[in-house]
PDB file of N, CA and C in Angstrom:
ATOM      1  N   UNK A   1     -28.328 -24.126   5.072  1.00  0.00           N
ATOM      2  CA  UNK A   1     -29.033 -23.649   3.889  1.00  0.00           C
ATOM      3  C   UNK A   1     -28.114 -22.686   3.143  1.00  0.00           C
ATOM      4  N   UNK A   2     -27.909 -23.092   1.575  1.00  0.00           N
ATOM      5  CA  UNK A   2     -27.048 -22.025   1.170  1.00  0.00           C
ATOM      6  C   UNK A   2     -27.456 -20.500   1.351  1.00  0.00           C
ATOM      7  N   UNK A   3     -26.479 -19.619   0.620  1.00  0.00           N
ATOM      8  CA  UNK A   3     -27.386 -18.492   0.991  1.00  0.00           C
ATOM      9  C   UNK A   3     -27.942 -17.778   0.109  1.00  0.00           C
ATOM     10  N   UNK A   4     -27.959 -18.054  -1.377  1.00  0.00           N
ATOM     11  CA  UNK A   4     -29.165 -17.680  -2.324  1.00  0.00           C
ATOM     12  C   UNK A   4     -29.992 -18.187  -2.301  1.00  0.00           C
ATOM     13  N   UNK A   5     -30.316 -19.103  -1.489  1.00  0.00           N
ATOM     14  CA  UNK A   5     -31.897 -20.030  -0.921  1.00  0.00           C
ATOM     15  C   UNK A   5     -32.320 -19.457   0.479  1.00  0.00           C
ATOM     16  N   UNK A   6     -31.091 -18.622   1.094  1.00  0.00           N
ATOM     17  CA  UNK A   6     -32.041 -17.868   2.357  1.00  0.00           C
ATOM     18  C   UNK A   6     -32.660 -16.363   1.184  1.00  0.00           C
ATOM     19  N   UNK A   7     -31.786 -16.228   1.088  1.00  0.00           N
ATOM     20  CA  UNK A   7     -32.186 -14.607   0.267  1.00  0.00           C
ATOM     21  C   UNK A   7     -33.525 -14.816  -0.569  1.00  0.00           C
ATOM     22  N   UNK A   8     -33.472 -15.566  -2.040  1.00  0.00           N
ATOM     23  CA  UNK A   8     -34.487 -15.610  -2.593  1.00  0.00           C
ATOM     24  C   UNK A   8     -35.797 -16.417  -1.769  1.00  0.00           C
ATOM     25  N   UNK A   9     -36.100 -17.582  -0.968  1.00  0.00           N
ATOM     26  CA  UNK A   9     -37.039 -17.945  -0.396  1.00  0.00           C
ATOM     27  C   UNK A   9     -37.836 -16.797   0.276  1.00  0.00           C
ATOM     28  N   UNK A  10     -36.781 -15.922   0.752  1.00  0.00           N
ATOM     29  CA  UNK A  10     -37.820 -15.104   1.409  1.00  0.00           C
ATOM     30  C   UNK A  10     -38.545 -14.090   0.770  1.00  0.00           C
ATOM     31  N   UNK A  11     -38.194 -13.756  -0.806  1.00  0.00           N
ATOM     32  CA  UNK A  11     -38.776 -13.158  -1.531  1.00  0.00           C
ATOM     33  C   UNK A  11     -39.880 -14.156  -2.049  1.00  0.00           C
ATOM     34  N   UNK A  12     -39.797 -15.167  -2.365  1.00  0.00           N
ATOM     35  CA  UNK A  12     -40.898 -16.501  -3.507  1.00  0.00           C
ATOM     36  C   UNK A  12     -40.441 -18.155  -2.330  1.00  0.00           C
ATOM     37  N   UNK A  13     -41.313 -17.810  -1.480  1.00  0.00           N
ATOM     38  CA  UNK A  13     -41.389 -19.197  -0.996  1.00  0.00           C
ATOM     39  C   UNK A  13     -41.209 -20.308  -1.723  1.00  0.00           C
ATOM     40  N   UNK A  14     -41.723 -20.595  -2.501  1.00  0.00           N
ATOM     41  CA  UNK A  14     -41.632 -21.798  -3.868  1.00  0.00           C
ATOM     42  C   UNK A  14     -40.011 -21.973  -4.344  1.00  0.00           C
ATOM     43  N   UNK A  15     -39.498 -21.056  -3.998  1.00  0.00           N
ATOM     44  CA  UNK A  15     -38.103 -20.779  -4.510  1.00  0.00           C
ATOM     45  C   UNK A  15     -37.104 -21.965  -3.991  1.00  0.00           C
ATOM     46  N   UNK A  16     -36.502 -23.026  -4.923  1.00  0.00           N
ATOM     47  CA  UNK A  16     -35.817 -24.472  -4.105  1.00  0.00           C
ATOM     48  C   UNK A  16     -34.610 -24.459  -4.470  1.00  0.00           C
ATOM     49  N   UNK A  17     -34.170 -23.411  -5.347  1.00  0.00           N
ATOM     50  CA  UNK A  17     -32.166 -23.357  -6.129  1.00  0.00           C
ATOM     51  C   UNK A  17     -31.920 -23.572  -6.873  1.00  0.00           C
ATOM     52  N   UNK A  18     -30.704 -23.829  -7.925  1.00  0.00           N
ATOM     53  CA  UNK A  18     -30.750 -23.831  -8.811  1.00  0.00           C
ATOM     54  C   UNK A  18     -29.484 -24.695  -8.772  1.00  0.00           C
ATOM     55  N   UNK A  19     -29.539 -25.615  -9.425  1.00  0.00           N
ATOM     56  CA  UNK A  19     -28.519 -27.058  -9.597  1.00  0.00           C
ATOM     57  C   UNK A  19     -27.881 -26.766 -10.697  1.00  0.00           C
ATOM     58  N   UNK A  20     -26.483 -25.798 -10.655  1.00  0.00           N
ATOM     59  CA  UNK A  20     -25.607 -25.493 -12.166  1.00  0.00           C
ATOM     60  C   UNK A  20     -25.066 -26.906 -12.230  1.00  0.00           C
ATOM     61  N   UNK A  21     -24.316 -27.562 -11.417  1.00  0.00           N
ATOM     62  CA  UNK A  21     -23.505 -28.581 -12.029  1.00  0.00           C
ATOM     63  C   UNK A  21     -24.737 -29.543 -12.856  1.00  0.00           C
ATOM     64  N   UNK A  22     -25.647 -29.525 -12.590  1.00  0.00           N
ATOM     65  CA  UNK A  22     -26.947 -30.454 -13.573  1.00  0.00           C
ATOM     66  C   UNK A  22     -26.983 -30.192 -14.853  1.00  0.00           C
ATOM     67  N   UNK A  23     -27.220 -28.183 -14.608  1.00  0.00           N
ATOM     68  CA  UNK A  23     -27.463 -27.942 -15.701  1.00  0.00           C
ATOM     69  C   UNK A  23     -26.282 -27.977 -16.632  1.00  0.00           C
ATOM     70  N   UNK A  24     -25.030 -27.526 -16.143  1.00  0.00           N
ATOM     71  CA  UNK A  24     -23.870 -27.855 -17.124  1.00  0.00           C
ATOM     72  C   UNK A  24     -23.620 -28.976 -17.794  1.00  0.00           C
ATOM     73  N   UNK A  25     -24.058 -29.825 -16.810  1.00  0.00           N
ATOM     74  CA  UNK A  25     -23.597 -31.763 -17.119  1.00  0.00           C
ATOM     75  C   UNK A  25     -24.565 -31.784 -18.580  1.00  0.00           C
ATOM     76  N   UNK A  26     -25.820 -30.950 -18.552  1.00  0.00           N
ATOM     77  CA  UNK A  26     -26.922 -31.694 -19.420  1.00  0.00           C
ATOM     78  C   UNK A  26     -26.900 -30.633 -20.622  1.00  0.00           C
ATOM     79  N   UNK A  27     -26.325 -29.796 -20.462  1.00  0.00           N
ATOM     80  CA  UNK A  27     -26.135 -28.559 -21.775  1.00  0.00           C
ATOM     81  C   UNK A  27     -24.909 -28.963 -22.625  1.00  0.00           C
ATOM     82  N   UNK A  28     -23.633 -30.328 -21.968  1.00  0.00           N
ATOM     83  CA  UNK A  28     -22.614 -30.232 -22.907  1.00  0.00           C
ATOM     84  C   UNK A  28     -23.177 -31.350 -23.150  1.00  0.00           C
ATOM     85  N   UNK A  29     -23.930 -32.298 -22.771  1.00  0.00           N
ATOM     86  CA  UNK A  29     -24.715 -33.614 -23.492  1.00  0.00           C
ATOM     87  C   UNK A  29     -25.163 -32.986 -24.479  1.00  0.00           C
ATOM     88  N   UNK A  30     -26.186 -32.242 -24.155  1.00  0.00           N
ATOM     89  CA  UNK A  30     -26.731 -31.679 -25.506  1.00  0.00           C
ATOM     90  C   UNK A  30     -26.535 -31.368 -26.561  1.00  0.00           C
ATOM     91  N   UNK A  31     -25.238 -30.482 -26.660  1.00  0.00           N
ATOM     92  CA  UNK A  31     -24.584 -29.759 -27.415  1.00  0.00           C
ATOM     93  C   UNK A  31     -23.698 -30.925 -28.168  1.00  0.00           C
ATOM     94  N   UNK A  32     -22.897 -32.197 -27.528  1.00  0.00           N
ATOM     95  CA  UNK A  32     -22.485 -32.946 -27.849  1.00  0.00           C
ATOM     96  C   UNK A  32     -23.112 -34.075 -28.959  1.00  0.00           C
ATOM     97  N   UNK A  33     -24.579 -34.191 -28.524  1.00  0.00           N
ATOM     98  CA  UNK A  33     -25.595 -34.850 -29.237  1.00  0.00           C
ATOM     99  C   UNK A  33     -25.869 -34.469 -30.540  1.00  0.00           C
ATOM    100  N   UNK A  34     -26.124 -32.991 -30.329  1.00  0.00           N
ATOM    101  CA  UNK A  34     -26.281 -32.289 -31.396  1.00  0.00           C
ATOM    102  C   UNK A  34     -25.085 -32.332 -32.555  1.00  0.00           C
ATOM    103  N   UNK A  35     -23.872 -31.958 -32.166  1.00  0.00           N
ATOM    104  CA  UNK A  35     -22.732 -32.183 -32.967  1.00  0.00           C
ATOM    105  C   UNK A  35     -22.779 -33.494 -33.751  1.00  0.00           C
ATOM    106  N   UNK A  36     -22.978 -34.090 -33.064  1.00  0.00           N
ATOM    107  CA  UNK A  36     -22.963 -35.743 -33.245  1.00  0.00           C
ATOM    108  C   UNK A  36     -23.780 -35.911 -34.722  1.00  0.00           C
ATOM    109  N   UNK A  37     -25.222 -35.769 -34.533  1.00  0.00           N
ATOM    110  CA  UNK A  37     -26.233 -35.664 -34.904  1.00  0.00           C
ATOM    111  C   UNK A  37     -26.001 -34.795 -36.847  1.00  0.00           C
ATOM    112  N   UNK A  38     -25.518 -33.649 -36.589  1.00  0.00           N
ATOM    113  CA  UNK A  38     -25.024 -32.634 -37.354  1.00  0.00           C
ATOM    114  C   UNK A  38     -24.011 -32.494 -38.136  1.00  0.00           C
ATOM    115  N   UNK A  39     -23.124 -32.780 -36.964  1.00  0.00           N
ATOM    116  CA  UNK A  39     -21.215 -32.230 -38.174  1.00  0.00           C
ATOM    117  C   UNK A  39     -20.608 -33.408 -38.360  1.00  0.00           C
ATOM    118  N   UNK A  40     -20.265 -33.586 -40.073  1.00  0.00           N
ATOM    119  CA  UNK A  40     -19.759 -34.641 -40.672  1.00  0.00           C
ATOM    120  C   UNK A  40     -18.531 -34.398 -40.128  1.00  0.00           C
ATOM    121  N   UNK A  41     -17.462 -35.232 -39.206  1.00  0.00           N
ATOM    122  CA  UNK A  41     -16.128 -34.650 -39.129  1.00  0.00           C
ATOM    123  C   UNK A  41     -15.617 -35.910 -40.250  1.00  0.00           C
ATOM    124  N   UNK A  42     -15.751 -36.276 -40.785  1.00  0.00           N
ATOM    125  CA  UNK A  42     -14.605 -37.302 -41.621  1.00  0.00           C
ATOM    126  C   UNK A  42     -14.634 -35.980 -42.987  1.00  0.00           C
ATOM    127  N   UNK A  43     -16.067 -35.734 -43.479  1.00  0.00           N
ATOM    128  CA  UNK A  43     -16.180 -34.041 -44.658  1.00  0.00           C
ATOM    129  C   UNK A  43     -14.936 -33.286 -43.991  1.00  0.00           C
ATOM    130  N   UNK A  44     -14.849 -32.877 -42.563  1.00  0.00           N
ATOM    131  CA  UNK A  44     -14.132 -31.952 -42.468  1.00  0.00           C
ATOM    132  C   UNK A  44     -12.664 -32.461 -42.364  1.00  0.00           C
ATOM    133  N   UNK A  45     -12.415 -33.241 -42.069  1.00  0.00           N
ATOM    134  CA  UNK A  45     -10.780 -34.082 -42.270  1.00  0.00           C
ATOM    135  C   UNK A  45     -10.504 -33.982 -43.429  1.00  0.00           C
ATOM    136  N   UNK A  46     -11.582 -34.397 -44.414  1.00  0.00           N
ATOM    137  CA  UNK A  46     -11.035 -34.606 -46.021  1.00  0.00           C
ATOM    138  C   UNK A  46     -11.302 -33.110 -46.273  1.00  0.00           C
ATOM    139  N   UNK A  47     -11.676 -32.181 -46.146  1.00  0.00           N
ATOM    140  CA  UNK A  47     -11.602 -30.760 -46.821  1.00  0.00           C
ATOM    141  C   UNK A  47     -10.336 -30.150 -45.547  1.00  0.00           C
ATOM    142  N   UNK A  48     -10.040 -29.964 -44.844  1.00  0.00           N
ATOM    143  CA  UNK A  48      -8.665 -29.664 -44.228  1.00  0.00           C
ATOM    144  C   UNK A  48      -7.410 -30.605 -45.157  1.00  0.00           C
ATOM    145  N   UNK A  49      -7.204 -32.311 -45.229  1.00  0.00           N
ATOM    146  CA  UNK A  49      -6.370 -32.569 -45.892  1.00  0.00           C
ATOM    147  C   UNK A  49      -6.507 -32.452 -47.297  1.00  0.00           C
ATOM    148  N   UNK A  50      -7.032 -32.027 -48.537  1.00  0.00           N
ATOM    149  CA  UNK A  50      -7.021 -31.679 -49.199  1.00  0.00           C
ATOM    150  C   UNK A  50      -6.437 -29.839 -49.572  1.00  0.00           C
ATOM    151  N   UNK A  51      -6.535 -29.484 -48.341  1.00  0.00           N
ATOM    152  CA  UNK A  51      -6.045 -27.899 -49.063  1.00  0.00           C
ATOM    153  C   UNK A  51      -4.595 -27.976 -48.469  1.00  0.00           C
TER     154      UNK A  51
END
């Protein structure tokens, strides 16, 4: 058992861990989506080669 799952369980039984590599994997999806979704990059190619 890791050991921020011995420590916190014994404060909040309910307590099961916390999965960063998940959450990282699904926050740069996100963020990626969003970009996607959002920022014209061909606008920003043509306003960089223009100046």
């Amino acid at each position: 058992m890791p050991f921020a799952i011995k420590i916190f369980h014994r404060l909040n039984k309910k307590y099961k861990g916390y999965n960063f590599k998940a959450f990282k994997k699904e926050t740069i999806a996100d963020f990626a989506e969003h970009i996607a979704l959002h920022v014209n990059i061909d606008a920003i190619h043509k306003a960089l080669d223009d100046t």
